[in-house]
PDB file of N, CA and C in Angstrom:
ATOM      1  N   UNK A   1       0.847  -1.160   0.000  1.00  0.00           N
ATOM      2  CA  UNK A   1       0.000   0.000   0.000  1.00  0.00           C
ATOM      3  C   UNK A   1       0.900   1.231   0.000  1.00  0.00           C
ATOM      4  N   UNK A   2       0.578   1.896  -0.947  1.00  0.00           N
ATOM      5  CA  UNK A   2       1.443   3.334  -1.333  1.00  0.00           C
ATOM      6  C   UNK A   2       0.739   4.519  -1.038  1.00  0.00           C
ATOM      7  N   UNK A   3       0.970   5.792  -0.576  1.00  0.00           N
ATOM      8  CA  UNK A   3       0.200   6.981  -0.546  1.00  0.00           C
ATOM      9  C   UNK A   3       0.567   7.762  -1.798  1.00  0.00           C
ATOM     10  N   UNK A   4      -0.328   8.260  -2.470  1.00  0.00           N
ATOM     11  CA  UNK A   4       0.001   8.869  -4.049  1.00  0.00           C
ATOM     12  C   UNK A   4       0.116  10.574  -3.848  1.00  0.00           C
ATOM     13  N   UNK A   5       0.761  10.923  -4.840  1.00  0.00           N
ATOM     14  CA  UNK A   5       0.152  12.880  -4.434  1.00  0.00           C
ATOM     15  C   UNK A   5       0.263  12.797  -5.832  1.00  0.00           C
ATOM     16  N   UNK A   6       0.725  12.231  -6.896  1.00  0.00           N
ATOM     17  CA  UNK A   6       0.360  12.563  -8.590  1.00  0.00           C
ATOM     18  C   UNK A   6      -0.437  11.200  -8.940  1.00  0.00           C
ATOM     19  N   UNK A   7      -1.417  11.917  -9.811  1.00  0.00           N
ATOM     20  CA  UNK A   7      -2.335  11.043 -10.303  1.00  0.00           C
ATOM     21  C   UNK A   7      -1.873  10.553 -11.547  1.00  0.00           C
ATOM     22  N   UNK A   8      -2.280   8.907 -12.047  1.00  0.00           N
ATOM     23  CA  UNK A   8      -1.868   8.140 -13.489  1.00  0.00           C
ATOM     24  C   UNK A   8      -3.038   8.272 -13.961  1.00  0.00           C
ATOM     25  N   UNK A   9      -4.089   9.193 -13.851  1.00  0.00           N
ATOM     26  CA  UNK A   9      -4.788   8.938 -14.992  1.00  0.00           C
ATOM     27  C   UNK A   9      -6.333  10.020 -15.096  1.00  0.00           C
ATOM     28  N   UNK A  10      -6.631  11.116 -15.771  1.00  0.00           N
ATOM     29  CA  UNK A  10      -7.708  11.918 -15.224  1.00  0.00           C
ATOM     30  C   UNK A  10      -8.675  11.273 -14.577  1.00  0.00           C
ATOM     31  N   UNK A  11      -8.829   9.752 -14.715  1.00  0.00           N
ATOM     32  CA  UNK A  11     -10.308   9.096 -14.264  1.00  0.00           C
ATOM     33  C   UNK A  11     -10.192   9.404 -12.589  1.00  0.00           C
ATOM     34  N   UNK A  12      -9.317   8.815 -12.391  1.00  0.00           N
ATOM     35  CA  UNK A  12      -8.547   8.662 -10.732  1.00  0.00           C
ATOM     36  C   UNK A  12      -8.569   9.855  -9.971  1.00  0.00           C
ATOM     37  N   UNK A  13      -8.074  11.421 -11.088  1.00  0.00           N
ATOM     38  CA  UNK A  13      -8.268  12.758 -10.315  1.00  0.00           C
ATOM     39  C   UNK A  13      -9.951  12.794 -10.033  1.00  0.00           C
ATOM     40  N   UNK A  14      -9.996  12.342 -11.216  1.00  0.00           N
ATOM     41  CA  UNK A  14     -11.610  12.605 -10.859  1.00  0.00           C
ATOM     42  C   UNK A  14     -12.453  12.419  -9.598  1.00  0.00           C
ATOM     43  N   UNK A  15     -11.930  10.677  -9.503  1.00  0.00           N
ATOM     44  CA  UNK A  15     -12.714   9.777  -8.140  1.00  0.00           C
ATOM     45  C   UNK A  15     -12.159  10.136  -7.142  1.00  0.00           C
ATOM     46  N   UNK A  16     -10.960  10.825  -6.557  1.00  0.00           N
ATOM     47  CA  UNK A  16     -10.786  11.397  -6.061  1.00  0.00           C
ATOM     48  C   UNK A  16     -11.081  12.744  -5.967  1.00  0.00           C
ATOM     49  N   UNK A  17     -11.628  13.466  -6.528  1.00  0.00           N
ATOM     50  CA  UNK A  17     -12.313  14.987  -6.123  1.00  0.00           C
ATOM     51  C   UNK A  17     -13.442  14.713  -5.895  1.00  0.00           C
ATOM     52  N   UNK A  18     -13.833  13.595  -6.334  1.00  0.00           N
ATOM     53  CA  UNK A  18     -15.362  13.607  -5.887  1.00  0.00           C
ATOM     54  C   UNK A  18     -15.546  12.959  -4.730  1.00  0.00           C
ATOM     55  N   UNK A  19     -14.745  11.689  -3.897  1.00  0.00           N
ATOM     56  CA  UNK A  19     -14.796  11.566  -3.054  1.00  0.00           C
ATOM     57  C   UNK A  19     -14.586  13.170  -1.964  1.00  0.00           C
ATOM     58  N   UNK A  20     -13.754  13.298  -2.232  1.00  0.00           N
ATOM     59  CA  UNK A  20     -13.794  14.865  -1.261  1.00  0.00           C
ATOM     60  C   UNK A  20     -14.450  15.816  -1.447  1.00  0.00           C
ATOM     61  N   UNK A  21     -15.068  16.019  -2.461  1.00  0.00           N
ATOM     62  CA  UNK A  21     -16.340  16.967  -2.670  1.00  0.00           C
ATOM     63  C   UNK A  21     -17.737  16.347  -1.245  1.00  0.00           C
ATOM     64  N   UNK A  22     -17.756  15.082  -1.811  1.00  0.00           N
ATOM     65  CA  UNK A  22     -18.411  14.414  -0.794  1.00  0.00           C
ATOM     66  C   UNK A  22     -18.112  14.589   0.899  1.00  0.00           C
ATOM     67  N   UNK A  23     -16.567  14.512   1.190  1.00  0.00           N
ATOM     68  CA  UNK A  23     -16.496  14.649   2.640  1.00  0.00           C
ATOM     69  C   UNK A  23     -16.466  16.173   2.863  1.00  0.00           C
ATOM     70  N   UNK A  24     -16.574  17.542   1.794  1.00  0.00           N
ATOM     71  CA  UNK A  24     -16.865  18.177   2.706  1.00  0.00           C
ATOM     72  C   UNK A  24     -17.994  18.439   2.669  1.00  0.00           C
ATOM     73  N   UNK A  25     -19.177  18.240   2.280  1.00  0.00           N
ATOM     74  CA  UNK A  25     -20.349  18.411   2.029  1.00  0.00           C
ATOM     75  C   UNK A  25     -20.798  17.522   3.170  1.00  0.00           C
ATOM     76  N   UNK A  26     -20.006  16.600   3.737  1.00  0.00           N
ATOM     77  CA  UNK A  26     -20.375  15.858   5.263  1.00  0.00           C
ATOM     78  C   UNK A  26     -19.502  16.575   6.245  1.00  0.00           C
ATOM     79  N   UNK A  27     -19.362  18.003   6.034  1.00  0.00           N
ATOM     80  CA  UNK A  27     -18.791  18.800   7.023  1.00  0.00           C
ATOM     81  C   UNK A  27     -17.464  18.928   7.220  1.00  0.00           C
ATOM     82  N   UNK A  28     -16.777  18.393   6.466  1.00  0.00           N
ATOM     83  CA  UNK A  28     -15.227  18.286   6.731  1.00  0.00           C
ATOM     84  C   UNK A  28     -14.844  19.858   6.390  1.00  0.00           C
ATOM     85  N   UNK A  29     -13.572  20.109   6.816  1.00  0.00           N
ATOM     86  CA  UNK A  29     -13.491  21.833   6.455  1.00  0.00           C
ATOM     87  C   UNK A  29     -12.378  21.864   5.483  1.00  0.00           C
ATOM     88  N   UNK A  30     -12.290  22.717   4.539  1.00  0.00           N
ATOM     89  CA  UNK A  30     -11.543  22.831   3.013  1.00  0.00           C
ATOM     90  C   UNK A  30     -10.113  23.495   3.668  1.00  0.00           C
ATOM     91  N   UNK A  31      -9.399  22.521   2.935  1.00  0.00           N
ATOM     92  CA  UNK A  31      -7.458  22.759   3.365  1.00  0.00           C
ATOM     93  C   UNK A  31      -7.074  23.809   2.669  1.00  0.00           C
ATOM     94  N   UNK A  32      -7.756  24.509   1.659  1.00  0.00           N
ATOM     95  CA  UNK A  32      -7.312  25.567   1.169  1.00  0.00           C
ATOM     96  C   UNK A  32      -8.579  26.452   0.741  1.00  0.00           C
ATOM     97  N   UNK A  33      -8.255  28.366   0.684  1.00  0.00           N
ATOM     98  CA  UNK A  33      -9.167  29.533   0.862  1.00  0.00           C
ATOM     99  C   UNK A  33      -9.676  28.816  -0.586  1.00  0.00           C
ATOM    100  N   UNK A  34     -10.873  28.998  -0.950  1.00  0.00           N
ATOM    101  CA  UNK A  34     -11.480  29.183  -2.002  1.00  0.00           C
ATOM    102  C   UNK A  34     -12.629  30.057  -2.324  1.00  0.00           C
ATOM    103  N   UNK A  35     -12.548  31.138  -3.509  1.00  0.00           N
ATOM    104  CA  UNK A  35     -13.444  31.918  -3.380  1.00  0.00           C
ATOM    105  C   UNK A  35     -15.491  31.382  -3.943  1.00  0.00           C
ATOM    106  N   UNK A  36     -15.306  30.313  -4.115  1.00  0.00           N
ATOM    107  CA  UNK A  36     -16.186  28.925  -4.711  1.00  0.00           C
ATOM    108  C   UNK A  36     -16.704  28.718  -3.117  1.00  0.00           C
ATOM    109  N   UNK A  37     -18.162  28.459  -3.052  1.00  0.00           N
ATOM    110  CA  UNK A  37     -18.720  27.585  -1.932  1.00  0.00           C
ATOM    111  C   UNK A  37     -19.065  25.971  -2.167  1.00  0.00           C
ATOM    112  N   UNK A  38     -19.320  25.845  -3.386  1.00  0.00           N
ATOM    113  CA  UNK A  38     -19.562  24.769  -4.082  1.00  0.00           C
ATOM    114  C   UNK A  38     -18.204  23.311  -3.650  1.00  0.00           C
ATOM    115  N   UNK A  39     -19.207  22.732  -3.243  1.00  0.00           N
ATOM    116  CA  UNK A  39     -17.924  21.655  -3.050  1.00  0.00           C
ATOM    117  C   UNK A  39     -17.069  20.701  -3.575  1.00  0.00           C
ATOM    118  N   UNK A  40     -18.033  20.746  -4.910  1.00  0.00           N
ATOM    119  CA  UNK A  40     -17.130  19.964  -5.927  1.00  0.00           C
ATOM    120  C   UNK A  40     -16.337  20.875  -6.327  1.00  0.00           C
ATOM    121  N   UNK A  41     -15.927  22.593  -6.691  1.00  0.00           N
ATOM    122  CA  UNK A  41     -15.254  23.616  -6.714  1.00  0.00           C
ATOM    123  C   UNK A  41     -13.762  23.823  -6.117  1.00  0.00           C
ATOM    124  N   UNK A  42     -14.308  23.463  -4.837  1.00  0.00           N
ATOM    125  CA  UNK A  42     -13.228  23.168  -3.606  1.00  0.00           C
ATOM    126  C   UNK A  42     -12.407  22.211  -3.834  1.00  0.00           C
ATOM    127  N   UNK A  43     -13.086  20.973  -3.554  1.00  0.00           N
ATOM    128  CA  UNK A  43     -12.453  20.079  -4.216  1.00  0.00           C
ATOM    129  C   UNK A  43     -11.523  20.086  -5.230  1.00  0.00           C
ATOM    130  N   UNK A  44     -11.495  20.402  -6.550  1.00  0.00           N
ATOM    131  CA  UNK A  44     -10.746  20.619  -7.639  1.00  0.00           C
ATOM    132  C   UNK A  44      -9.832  20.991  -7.647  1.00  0.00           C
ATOM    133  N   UNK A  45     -10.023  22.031  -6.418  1.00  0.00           N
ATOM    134  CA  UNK A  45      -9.076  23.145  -6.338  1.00  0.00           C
ATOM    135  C   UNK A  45      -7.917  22.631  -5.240  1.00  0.00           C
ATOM    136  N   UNK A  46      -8.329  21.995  -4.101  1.00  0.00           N
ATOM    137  CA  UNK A  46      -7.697  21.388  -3.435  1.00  0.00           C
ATOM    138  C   UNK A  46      -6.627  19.642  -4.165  1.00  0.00           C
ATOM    139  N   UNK A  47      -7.229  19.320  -5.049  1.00  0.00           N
ATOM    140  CA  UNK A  47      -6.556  18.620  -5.984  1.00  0.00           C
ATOM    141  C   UNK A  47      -5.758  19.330  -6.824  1.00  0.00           C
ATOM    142  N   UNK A  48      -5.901  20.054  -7.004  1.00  0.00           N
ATOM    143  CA  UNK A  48      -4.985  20.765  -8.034  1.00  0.00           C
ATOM    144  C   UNK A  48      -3.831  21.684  -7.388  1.00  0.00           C
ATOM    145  N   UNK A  49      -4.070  21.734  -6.060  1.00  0.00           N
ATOM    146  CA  UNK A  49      -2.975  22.276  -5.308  1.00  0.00           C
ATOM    147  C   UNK A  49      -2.216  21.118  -4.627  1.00  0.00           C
ATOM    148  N   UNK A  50      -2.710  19.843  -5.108  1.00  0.00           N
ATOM    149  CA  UNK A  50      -1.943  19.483  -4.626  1.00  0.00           C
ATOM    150  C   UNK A  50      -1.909  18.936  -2.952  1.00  0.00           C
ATOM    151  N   UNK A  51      -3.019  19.186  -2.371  1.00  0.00           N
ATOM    152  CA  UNK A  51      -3.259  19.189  -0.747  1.00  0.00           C
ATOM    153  C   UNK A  51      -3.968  17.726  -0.445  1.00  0.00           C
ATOM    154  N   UNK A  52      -4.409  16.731  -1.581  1.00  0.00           N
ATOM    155  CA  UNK A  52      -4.990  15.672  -1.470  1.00  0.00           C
ATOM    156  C   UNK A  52      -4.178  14.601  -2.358  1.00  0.00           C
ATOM    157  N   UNK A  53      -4.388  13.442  -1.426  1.00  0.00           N
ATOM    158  CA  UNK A  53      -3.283  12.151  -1.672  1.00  0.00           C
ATOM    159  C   UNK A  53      -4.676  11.095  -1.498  1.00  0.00           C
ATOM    160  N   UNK A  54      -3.906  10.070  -2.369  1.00  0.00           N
ATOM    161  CA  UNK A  54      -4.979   8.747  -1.936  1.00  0.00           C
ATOM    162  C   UNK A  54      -3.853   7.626  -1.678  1.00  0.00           C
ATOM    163  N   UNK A  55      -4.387   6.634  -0.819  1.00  0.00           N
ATOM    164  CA  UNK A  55      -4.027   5.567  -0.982  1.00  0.00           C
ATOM    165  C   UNK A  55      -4.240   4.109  -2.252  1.00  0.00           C
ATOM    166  N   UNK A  56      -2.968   3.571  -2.655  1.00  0.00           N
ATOM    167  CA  UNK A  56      -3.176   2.723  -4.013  1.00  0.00           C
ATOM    168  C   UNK A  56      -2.847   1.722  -2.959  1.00  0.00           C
ATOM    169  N   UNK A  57      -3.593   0.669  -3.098  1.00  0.00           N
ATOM    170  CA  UNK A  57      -2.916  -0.822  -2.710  1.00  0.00           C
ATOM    171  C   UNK A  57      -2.618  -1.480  -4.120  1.00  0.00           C
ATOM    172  N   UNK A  58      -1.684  -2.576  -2.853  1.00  0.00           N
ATOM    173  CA  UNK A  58      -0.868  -3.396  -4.116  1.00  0.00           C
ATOM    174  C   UNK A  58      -1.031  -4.582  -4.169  1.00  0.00           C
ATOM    175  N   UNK A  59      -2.648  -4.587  -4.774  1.00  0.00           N
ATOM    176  CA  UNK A  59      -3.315  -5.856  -4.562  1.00  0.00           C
ATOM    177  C   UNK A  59      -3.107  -6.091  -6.592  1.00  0.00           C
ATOM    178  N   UNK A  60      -2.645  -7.236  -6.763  1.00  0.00           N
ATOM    179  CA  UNK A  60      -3.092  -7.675  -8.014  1.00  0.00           C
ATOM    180  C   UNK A  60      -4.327  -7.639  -8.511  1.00  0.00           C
ATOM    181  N   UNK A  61      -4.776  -7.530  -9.733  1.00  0.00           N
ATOM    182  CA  UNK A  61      -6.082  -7.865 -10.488  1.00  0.00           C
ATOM    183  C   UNK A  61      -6.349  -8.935 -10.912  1.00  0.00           C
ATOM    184  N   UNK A  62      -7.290 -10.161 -10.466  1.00  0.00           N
ATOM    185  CA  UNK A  62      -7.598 -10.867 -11.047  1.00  0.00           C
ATOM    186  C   UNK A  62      -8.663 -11.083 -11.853  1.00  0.00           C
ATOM    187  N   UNK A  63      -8.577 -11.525 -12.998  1.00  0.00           N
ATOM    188  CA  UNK A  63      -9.406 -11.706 -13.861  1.00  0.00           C
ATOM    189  C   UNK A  63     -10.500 -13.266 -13.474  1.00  0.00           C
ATOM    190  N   UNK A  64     -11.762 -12.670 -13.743  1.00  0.00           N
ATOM    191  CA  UNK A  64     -12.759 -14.112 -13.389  1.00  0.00           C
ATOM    192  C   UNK A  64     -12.614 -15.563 -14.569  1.00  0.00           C
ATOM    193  N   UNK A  65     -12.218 -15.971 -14.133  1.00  0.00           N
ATOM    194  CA  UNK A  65     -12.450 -17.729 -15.281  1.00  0.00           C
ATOM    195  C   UNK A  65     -13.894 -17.811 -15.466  1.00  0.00           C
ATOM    196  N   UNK A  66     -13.724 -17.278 -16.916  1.00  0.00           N
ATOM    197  CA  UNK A  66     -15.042 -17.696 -18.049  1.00  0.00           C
ATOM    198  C   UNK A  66     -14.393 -19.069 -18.164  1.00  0.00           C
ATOM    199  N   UNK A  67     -15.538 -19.623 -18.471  1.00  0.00           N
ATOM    200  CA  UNK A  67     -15.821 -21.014 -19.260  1.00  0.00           C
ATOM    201  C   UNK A  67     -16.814 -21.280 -20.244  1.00  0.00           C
ATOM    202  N   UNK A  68     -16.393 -21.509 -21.567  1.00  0.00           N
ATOM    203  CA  UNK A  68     -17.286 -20.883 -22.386  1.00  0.00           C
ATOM    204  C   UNK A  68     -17.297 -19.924 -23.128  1.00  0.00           C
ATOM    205  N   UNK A  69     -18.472 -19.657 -24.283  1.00  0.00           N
ATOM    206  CA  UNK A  69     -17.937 -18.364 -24.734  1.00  0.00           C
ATOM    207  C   UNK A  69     -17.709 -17.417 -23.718  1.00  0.00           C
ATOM    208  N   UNK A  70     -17.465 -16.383 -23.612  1.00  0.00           N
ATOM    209  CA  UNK A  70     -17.428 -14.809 -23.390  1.00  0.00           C
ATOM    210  C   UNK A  70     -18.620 -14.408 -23.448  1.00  0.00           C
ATOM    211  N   UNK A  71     -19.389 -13.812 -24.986  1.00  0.00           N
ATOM    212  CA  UNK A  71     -20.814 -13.770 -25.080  1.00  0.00           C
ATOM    213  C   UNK A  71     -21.571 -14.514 -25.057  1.00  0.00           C
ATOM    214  N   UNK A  72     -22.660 -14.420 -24.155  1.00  0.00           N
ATOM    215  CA  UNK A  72     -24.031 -15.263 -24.499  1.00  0.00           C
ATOM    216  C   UNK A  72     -24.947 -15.084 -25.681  1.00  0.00           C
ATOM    217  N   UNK A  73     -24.586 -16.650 -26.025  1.00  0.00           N
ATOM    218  CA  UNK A  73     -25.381 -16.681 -27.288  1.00  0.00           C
ATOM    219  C   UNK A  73     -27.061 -16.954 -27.308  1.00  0.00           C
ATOM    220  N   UNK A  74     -28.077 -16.175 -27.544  1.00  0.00           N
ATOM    221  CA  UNK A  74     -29.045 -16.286 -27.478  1.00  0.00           C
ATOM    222  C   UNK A  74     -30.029 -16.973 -28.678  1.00  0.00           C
ATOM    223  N   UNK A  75     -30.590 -17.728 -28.270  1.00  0.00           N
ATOM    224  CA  UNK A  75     -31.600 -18.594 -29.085  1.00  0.00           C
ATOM    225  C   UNK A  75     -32.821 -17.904 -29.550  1.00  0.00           C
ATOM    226  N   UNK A  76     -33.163 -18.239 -30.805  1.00  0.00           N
ATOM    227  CA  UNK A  76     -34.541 -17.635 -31.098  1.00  0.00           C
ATOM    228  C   UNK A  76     -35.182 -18.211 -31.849  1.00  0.00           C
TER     229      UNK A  76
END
């Protein structure tokens, strides 16, 4: 398990601003002035400064064992 401060990929900045859009909208208080009340605003902004890290674990991906096609073939 690694703590990140640069993101690999816009999807990831993303899920991360939105998770924290979310915690401050559950009251958490914003690490940096923003002239925005909006919390997805904040958020962005606090990602983009740089003030928010996530944790990556270093769990492998496993893929599920199909058996069979892949697609289901449907009868008609």
């Amino acid at each position: 398990m690694t703590i990140e401060t640069t993101f690999d990929s816009n999807y990831r900045k993303v899920l991360v601003a939105a998770r924290r859009a979310r915690q401050l909208q559950g009251g958490s208080h914003a690490l940096i002035h923003s002239q925005s009340n909006k919390a997805c605003r904040i958020a962005q902004e606090e990602v983009a400064a740089g003030k928010i890290a996530y944790v990556k674990t270093d769990l492998p991906v496993h893929k599920p064992l199909v058996e069979g096609p892949a697609i289901p073939i449907l009868a008609s």
